[in-house]
C-alpha atoms as a PDB file:
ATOM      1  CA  UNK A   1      17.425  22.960  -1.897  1.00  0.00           C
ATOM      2  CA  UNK A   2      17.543  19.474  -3.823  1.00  0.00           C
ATOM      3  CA  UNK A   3      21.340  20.363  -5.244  1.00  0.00           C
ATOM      4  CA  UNK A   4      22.278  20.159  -1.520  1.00  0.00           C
ATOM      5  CA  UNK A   5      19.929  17.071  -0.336  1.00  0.00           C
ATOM      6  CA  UNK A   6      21.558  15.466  -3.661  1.00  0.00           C
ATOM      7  CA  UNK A   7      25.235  16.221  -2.063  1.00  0.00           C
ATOM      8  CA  UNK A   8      24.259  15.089   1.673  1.00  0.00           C
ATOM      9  CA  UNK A   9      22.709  11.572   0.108  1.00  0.00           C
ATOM     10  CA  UNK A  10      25.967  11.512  -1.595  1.00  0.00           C
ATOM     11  CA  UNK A  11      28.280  12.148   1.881  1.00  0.00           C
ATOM     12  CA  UNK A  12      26.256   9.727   3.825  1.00  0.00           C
ATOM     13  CA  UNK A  13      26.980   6.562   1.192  1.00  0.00           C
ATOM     14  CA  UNK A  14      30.524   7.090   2.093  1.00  0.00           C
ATOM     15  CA  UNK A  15      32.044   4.233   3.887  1.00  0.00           C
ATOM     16  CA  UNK A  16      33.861   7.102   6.747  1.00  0.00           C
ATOM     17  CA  UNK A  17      30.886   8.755   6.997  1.00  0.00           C
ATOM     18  CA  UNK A  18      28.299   6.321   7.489  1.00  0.00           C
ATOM     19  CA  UNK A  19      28.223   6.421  11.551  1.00  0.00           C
ATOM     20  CA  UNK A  20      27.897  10.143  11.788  1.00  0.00           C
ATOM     21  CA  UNK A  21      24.848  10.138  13.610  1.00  0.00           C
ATOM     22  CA  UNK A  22      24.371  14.131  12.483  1.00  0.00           C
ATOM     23  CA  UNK A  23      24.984  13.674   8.937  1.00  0.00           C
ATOM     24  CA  UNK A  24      22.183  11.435   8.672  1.00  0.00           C
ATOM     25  CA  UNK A  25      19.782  13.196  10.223  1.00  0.00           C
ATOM     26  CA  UNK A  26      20.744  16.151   8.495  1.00  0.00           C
ATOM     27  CA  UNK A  27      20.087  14.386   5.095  1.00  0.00           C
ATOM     28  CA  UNK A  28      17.107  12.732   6.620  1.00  0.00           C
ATOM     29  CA  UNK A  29      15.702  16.250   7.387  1.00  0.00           C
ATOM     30  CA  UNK A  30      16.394  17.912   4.330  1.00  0.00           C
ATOM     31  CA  UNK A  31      15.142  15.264   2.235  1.00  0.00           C
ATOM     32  CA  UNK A  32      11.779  15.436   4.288  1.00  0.00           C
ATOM     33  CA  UNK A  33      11.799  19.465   3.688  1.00  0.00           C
ATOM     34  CA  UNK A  34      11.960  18.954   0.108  1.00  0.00           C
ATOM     35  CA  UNK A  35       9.422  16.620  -0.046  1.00  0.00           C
ATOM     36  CA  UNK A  36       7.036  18.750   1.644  1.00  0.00           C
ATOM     37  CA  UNK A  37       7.902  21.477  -0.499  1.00  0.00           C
ATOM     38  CA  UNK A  38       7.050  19.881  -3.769  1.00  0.00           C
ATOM     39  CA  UNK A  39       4.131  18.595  -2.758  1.00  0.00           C
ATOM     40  CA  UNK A  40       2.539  21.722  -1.906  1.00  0.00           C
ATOM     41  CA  UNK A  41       3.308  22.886  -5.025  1.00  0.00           C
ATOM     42  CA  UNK A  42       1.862  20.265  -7.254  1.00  0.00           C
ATOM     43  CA  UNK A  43      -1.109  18.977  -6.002  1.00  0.00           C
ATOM     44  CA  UNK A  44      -2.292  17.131  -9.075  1.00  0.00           C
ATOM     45  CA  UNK A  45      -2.335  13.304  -9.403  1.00  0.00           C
ATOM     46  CA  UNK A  46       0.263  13.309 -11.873  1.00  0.00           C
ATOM     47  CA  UNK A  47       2.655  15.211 -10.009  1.00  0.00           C
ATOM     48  CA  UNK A  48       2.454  13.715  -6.234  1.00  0.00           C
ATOM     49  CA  UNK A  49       2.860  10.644  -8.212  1.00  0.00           C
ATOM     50  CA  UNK A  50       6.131  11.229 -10.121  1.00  0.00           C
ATOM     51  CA  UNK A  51       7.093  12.576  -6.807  1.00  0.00           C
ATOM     52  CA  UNK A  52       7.246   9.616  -4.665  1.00  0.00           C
ATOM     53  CA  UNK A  53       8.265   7.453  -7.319  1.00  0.00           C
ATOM     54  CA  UNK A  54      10.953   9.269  -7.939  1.00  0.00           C
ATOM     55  CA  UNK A  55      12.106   9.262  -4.250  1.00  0.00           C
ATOM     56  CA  UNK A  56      10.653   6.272  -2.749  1.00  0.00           C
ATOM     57  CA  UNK A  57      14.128   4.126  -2.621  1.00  0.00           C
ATOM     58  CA  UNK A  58      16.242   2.563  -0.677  1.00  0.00           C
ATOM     59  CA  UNK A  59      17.306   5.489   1.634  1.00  0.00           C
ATOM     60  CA  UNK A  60      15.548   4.583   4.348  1.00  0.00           C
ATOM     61  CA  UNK A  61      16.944   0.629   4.682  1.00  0.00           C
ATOM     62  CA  UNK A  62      20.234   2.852   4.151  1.00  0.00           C
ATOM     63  CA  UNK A  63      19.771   4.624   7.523  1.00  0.00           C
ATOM     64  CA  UNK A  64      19.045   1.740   9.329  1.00  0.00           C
ATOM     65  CA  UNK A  65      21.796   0.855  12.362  1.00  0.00           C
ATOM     66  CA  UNK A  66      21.110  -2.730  11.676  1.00  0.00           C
ATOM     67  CA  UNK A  67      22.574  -4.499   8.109  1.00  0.00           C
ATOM     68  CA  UNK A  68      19.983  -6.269   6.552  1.00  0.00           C
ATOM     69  CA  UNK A  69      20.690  -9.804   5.315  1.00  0.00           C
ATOM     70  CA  UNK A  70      20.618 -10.937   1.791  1.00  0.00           C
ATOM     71  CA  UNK A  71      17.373 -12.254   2.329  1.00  0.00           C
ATOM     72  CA  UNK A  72      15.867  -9.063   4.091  1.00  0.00           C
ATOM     73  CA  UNK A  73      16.955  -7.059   1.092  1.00  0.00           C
ATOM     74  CA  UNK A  74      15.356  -9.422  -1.255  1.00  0.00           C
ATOM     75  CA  UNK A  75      11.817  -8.748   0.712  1.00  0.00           C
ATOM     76  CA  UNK A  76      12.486  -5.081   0.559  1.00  0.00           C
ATOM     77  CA  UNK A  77      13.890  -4.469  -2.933  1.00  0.00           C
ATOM     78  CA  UNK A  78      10.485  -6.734  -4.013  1.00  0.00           C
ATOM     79  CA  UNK A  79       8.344  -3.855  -1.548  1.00  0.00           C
ATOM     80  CA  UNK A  80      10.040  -1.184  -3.520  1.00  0.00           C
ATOM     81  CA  UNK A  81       9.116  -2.968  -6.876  1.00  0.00           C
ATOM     82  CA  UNK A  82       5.263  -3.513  -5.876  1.00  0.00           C
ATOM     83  CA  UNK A  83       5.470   0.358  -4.947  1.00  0.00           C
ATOM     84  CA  UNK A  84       6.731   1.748  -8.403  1.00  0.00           C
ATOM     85  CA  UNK A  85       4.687  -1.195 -10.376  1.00  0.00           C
ATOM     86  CA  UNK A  86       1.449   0.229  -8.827  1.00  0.00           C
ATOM     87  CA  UNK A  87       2.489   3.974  -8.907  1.00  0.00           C
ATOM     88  CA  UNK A  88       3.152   3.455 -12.871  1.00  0.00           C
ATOM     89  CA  UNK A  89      -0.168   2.092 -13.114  1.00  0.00           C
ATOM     90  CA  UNK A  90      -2.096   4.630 -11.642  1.00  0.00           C
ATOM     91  CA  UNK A  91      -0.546   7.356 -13.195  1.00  0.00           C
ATOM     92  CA  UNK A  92      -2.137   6.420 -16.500  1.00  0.00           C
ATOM     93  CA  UNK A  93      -5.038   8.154 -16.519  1.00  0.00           C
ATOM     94  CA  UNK A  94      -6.281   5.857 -19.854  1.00  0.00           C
ATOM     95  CA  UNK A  95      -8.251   3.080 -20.426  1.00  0.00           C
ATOM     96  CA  UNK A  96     -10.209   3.041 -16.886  1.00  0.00           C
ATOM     97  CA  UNK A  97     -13.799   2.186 -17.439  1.00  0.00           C
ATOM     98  CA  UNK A  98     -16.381   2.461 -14.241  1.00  0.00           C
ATOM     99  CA  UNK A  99     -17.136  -0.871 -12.472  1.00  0.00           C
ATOM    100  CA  UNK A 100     -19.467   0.167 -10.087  1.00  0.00           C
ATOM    101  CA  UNK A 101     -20.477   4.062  -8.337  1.00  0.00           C
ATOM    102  CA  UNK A 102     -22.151   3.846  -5.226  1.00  0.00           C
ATOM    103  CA  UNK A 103     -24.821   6.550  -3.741  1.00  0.00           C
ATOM    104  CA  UNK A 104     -22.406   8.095  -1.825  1.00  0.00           C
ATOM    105  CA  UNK A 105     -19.947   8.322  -4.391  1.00  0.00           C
ATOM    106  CA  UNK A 106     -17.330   5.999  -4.068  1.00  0.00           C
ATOM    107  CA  UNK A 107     -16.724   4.905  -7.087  1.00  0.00           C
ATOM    108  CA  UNK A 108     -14.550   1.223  -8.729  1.00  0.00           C
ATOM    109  CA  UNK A 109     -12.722   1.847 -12.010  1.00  0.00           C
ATOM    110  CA  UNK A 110     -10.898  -0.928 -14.021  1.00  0.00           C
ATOM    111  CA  UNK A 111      -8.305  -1.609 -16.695  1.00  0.00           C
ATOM    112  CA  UNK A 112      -6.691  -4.451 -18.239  1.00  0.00           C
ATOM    113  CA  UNK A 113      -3.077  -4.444 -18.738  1.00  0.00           C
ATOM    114  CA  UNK A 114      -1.058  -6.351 -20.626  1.00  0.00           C
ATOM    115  CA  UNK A 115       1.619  -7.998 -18.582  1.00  0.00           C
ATOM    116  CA  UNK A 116      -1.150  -7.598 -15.173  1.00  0.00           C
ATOM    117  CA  UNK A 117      -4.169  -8.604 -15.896  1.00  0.00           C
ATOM    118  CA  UNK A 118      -7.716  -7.279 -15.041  1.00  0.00           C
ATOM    119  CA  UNK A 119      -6.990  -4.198 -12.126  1.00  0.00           C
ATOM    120  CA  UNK A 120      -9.811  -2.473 -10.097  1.00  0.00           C
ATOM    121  CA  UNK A 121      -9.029   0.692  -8.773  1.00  0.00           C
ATOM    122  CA  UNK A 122     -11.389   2.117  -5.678  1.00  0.00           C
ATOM    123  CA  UNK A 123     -11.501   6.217  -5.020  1.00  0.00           C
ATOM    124  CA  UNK A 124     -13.526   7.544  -1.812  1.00  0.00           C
ATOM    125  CA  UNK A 125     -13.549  10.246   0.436  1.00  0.00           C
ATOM    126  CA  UNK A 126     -13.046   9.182   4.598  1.00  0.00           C
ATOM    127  CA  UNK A 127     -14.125  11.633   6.657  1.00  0.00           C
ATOM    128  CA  UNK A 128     -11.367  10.995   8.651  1.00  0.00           C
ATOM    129  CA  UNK A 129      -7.906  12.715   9.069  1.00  0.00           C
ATOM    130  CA  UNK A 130      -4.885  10.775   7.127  1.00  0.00           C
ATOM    131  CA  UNK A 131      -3.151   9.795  10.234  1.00  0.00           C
ATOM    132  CA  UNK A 132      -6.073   7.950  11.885  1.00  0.00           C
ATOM    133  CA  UNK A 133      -6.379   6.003   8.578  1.00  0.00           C
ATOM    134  CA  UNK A 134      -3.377   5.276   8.135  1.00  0.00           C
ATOM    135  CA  UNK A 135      -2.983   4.411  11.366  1.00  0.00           C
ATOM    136  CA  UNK A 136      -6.171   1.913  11.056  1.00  0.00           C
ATOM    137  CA  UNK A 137      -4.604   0.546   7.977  1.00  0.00           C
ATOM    138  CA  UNK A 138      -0.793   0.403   8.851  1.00  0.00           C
ATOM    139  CA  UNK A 139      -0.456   0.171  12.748  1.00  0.00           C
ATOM    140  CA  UNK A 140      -3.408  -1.581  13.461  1.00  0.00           C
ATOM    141  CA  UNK A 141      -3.489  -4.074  10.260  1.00  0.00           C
ATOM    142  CA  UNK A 142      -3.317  -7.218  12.435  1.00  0.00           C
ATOM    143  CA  UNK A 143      -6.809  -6.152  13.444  1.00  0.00           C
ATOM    144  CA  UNK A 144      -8.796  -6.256  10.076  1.00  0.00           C
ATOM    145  CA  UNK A 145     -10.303  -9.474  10.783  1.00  0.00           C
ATOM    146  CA  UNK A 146     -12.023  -7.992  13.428  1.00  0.00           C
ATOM    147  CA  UNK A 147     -13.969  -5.528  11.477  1.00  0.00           C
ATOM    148  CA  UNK A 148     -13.627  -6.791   8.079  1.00  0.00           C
ATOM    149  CA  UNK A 149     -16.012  -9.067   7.077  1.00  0.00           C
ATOM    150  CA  UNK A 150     -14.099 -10.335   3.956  1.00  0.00           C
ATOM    151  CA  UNK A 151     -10.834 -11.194   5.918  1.00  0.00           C
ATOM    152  CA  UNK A 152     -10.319 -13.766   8.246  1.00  0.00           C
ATOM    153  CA  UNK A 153      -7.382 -13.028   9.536  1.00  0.00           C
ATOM    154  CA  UNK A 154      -3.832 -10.486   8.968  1.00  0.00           C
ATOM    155  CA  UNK A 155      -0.714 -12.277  10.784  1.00  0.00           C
ATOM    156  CA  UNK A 156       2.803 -10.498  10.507  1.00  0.00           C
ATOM    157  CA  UNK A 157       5.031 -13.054   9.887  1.00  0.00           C
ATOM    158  CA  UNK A 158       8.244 -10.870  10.026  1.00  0.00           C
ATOM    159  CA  UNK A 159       9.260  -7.102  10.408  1.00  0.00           C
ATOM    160  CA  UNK A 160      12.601  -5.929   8.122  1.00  0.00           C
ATOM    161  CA  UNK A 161      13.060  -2.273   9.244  1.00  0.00           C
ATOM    162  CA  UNK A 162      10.494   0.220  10.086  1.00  0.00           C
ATOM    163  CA  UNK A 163       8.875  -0.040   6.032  1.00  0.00           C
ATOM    164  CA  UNK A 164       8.578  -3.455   5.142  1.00  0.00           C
ATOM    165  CA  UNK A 165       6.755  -6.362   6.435  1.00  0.00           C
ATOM    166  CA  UNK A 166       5.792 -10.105   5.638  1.00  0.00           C
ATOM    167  CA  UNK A 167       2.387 -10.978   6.253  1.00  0.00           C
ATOM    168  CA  UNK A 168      -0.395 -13.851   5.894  1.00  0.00           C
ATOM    169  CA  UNK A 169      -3.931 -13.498   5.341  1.00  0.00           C
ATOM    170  CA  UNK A 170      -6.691 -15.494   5.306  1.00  0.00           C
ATOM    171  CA  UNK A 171      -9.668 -14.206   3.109  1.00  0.00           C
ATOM    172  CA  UNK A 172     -13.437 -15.160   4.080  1.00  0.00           C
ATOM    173  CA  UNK A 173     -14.894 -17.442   1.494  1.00  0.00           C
ATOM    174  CA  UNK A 174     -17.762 -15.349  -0.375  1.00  0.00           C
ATOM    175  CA  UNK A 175     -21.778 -15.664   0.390  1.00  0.00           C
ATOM    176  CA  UNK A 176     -22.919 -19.050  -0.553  1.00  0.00           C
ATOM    177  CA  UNK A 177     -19.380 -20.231  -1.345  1.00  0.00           C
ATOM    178  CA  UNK A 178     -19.110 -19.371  -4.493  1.00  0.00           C
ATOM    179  CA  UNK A 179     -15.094 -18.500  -4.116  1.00  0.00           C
ATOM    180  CA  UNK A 180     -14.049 -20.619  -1.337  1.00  0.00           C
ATOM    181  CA  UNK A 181     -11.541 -19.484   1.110  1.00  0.00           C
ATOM    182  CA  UNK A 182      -8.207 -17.476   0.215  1.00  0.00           C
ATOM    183  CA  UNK A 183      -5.075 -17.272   1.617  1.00  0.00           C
ATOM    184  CA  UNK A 184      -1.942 -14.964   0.751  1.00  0.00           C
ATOM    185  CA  UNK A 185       1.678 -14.560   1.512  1.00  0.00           C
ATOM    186  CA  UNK A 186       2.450 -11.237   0.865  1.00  0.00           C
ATOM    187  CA  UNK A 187       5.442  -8.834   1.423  1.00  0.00           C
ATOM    188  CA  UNK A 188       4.071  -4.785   1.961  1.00  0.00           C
ATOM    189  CA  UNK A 189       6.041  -1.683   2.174  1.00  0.00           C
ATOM    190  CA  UNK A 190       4.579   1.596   3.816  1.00  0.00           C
ATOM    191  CA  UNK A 191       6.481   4.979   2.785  1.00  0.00           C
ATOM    192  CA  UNK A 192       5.263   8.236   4.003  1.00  0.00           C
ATOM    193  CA  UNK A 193       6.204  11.479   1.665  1.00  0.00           C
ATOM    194  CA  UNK A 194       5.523  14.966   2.744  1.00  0.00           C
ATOM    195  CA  UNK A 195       1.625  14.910   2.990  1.00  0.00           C
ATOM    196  CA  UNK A 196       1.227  11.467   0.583  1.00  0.00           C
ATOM    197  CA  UNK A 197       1.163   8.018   2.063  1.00  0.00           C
ATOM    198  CA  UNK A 198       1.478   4.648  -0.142  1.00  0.00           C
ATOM    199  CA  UNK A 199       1.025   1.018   1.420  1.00  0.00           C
ATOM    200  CA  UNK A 200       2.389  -1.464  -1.343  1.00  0.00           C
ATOM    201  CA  UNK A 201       2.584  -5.036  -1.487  1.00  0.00           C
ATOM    202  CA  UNK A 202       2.760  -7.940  -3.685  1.00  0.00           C
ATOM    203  CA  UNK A 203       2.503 -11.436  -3.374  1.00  0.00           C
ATOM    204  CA  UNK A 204       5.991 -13.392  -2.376  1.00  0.00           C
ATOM    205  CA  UNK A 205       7.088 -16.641  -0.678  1.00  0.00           C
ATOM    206  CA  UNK A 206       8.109 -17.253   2.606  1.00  0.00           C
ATOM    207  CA  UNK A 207       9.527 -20.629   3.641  1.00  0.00           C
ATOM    208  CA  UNK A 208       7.982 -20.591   7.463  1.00  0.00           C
ATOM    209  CA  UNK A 209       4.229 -20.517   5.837  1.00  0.00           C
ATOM    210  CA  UNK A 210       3.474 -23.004   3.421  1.00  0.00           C
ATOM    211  CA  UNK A 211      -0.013 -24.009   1.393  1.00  0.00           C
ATOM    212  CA  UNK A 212      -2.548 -24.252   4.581  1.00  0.00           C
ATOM    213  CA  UNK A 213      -5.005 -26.668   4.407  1.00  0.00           C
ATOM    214  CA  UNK A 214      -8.201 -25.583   3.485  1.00  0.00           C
ATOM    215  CA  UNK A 215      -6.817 -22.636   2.039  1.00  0.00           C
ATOM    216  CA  UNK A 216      -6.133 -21.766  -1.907  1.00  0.00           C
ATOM    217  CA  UNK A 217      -3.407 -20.063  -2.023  1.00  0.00           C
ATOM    218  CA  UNK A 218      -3.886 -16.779  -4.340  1.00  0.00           C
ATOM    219  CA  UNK A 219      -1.859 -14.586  -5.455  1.00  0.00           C
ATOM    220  CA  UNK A 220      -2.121 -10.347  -5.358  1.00  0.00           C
ATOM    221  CA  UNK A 221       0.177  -7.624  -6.531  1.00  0.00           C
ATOM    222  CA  UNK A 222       0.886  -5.183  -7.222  1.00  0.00           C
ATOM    223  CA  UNK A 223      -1.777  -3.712  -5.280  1.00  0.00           C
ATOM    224  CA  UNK A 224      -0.792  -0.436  -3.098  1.00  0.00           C
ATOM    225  CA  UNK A 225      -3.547   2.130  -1.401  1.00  0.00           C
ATOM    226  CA  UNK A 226      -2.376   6.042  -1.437  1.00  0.00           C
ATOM    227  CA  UNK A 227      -3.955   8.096   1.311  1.00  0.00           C
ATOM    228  CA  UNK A 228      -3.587  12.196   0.973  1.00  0.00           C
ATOM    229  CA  UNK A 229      -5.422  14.857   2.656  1.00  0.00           C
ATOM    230  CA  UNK A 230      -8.904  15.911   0.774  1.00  0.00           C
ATOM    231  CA  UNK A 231      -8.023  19.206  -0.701  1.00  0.00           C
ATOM    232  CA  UNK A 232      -8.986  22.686   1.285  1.00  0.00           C
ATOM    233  CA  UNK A 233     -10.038  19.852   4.204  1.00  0.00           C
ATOM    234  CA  UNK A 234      -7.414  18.221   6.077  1.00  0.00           C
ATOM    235  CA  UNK A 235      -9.823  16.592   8.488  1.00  0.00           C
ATOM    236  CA  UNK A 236     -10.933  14.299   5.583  1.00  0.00           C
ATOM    237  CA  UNK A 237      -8.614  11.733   3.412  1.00  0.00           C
ATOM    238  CA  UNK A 238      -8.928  10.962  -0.023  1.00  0.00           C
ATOM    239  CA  UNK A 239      -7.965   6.933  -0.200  1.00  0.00           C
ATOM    240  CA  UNK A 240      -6.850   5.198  -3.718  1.00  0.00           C
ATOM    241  CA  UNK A 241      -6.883   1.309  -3.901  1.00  0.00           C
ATOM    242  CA  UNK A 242      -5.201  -0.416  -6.687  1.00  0.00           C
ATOM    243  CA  UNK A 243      -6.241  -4.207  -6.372  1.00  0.00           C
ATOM    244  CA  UNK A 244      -5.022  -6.985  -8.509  1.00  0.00           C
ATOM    245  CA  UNK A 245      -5.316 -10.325  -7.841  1.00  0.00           C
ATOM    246  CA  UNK A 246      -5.403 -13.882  -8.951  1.00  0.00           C
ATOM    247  CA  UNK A 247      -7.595 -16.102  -6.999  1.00  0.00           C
ATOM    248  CA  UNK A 248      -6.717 -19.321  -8.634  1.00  0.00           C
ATOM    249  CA  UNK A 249      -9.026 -22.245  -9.664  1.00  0.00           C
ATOM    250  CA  UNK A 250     -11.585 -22.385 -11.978  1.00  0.00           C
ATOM    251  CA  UNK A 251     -13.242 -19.195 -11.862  1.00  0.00           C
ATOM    252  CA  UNK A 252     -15.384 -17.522 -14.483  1.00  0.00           C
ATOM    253  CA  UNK A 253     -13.972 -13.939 -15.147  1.00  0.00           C
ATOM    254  CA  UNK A 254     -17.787 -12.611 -14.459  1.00  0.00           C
ATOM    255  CA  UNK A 255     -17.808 -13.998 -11.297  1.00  0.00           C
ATOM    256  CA  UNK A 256     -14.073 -12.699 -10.246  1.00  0.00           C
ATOM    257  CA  UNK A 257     -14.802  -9.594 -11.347  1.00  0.00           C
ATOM    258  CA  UNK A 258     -17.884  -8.968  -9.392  1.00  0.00           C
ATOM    259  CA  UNK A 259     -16.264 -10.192  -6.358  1.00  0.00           C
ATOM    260  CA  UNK A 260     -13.313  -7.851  -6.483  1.00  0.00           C
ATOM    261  CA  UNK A 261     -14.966  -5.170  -7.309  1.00  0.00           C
ATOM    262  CA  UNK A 262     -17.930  -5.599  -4.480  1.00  0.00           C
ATOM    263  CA  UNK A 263     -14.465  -6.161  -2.295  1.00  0.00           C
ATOM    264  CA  UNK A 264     -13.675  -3.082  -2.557  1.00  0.00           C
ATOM    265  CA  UNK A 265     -17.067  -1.388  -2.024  1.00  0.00           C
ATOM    266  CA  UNK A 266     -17.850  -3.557   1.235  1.00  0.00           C
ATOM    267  CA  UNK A 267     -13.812  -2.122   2.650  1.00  0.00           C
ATOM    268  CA  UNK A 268     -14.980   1.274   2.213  1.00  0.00           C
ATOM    269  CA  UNK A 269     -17.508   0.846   4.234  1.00  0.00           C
ATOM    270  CA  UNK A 270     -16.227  -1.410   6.681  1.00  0.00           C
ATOM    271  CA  UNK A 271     -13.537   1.345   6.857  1.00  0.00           C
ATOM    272  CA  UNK A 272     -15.986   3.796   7.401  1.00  0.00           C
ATOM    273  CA  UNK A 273     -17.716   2.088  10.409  1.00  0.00           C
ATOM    274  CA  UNK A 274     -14.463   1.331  12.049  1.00  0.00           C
ATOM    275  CA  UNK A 275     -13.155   4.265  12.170  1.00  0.00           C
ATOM    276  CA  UNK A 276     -16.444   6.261  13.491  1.00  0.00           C
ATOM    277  CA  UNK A 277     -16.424   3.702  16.217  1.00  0.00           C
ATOM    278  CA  UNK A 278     -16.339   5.370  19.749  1.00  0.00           C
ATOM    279  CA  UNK A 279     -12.832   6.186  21.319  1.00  0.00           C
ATOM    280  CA  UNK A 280     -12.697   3.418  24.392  1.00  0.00           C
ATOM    281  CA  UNK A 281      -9.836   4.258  26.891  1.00  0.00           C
END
């Protein structure tokens, strides 16, 4: 199977072959088939991981009908790079050491990396099927603020194909003001493969939103989350957040580190109460 998805890839970046409509969709297909197919056989960390790094690429932004600009390729090629940055780092399985477990299990590791920084890395269990998260988390990411506490606001700023967006968010100051407000311009890429999904992202700039006032502007990435099915129960999604961040200012490292690291405890349950919230038509 992948010695003929490697051959249609190849037909389809052919300048006479480009607008057949059939082609595409042929490779699209096949590449989907294969993707399913190796991620039912290796269901360990190590191997879903390899997996979409090694095909998470530029395909998609291939197929579009539209030609990017030079610009819109620079947002997307810096989505692709957030994506394999935070796929390398969770895929060394060293040198975490447990932040916090909560009663229910969820549970914040960290690591410091060289050329990073300090990284906190959240695992839980939603019992919730993947496409209802993701669809929370993806589709409906303008809406955070509303059940997020810790975030203000989520604007889109711009949309380059259907995998890559620009965004601004506004971050709550903490309890008692201790960090004051946040604010982030940040470029995020969403790639779905076979039964794995990864929303990356990494800090960028964007000429249309400059420094706000009142606002420090921070700076995150790479951070991504990877949502897969729970093992033996689809109904219920394992979710993987790799957070790094720099909040600026004069900040002891105690403090910063508690903050993240609670950050990601209060989302998970945030998360939680969102999406058990009662179907309204």
């Amino acid at each position: 199977m992948l010695p003929a998805t490697s051959k249609l890839c190849a037909a389809i970046s052919y300048r006479h072959l480009r607008n057949m409509t059939g082609l595409r969709r042929q490779a699209a297909v096949a590449i989907s088939q294969e993707l399913s197919r190796l991620a039912c056989r290796s269901p360990g960390p190590s191997s879903w991981i390899h997996q979409v790094r090694r095909r998470s690429s530029l395909l998609s932004s291939r197929l579009e009908e539209k030609p990017f600009s030079e610009m819109e390729m620079s947002y997307i090629k810096q989505g692709e790079e957030a994506l394999q940055k935070s796929l390398r780092i969770l895929e060394d399985q060293d040198g975490w050491k447990t932040e916090t477990v909560a009663g229910n299990g969820d549970k914040v590791l960290s690591k410091v990396l060289p050329d990073v920084g300090k990284v906190f890395r959240l695992e839980v269990v939603v019992d919730q099927p993947l496409d209802s998260v993701y669809g929370e988390l993806v589709d409906n990411m303008e809406q955070m603020g509303d059940w997020n506490p810790n975030v203000k606001e989520v604007k889109i700023l711009e949309k380059i194909g259907k995998d890559t967006v620009i965004t601004h968010e506004k971050a709550a100051a903490t309890p008692g003001n201790i960090v004051g407000p946040r604010d982030f311009v940040s470029v995020r890429c969403s790639k779905r493969r076979g039964s794995t999904c990864v929303l990356a992202g990494m800090s960028t700039t964007y000429g249309a939103m400059p420094e706000q006032e009142g606002f420090v502007r921070a700076e995150n990435g790479p951070t991504c989350m990877v949502l897969r099915p729970l093992p033996g129960s689809p109904s219920q999604t394992r979710l993987t957040w790799l957070l790094s961040i720099d909040l600026k200012g004069w900040l002891p490292k105690t403090i910063i580190n508690q903050v993240l690291s609670q950050t990601q405890v209060d989302f998970a349950k945030h998360l939680r109460q969102r999406l058990a919230r009662p179907v309204t038509c």
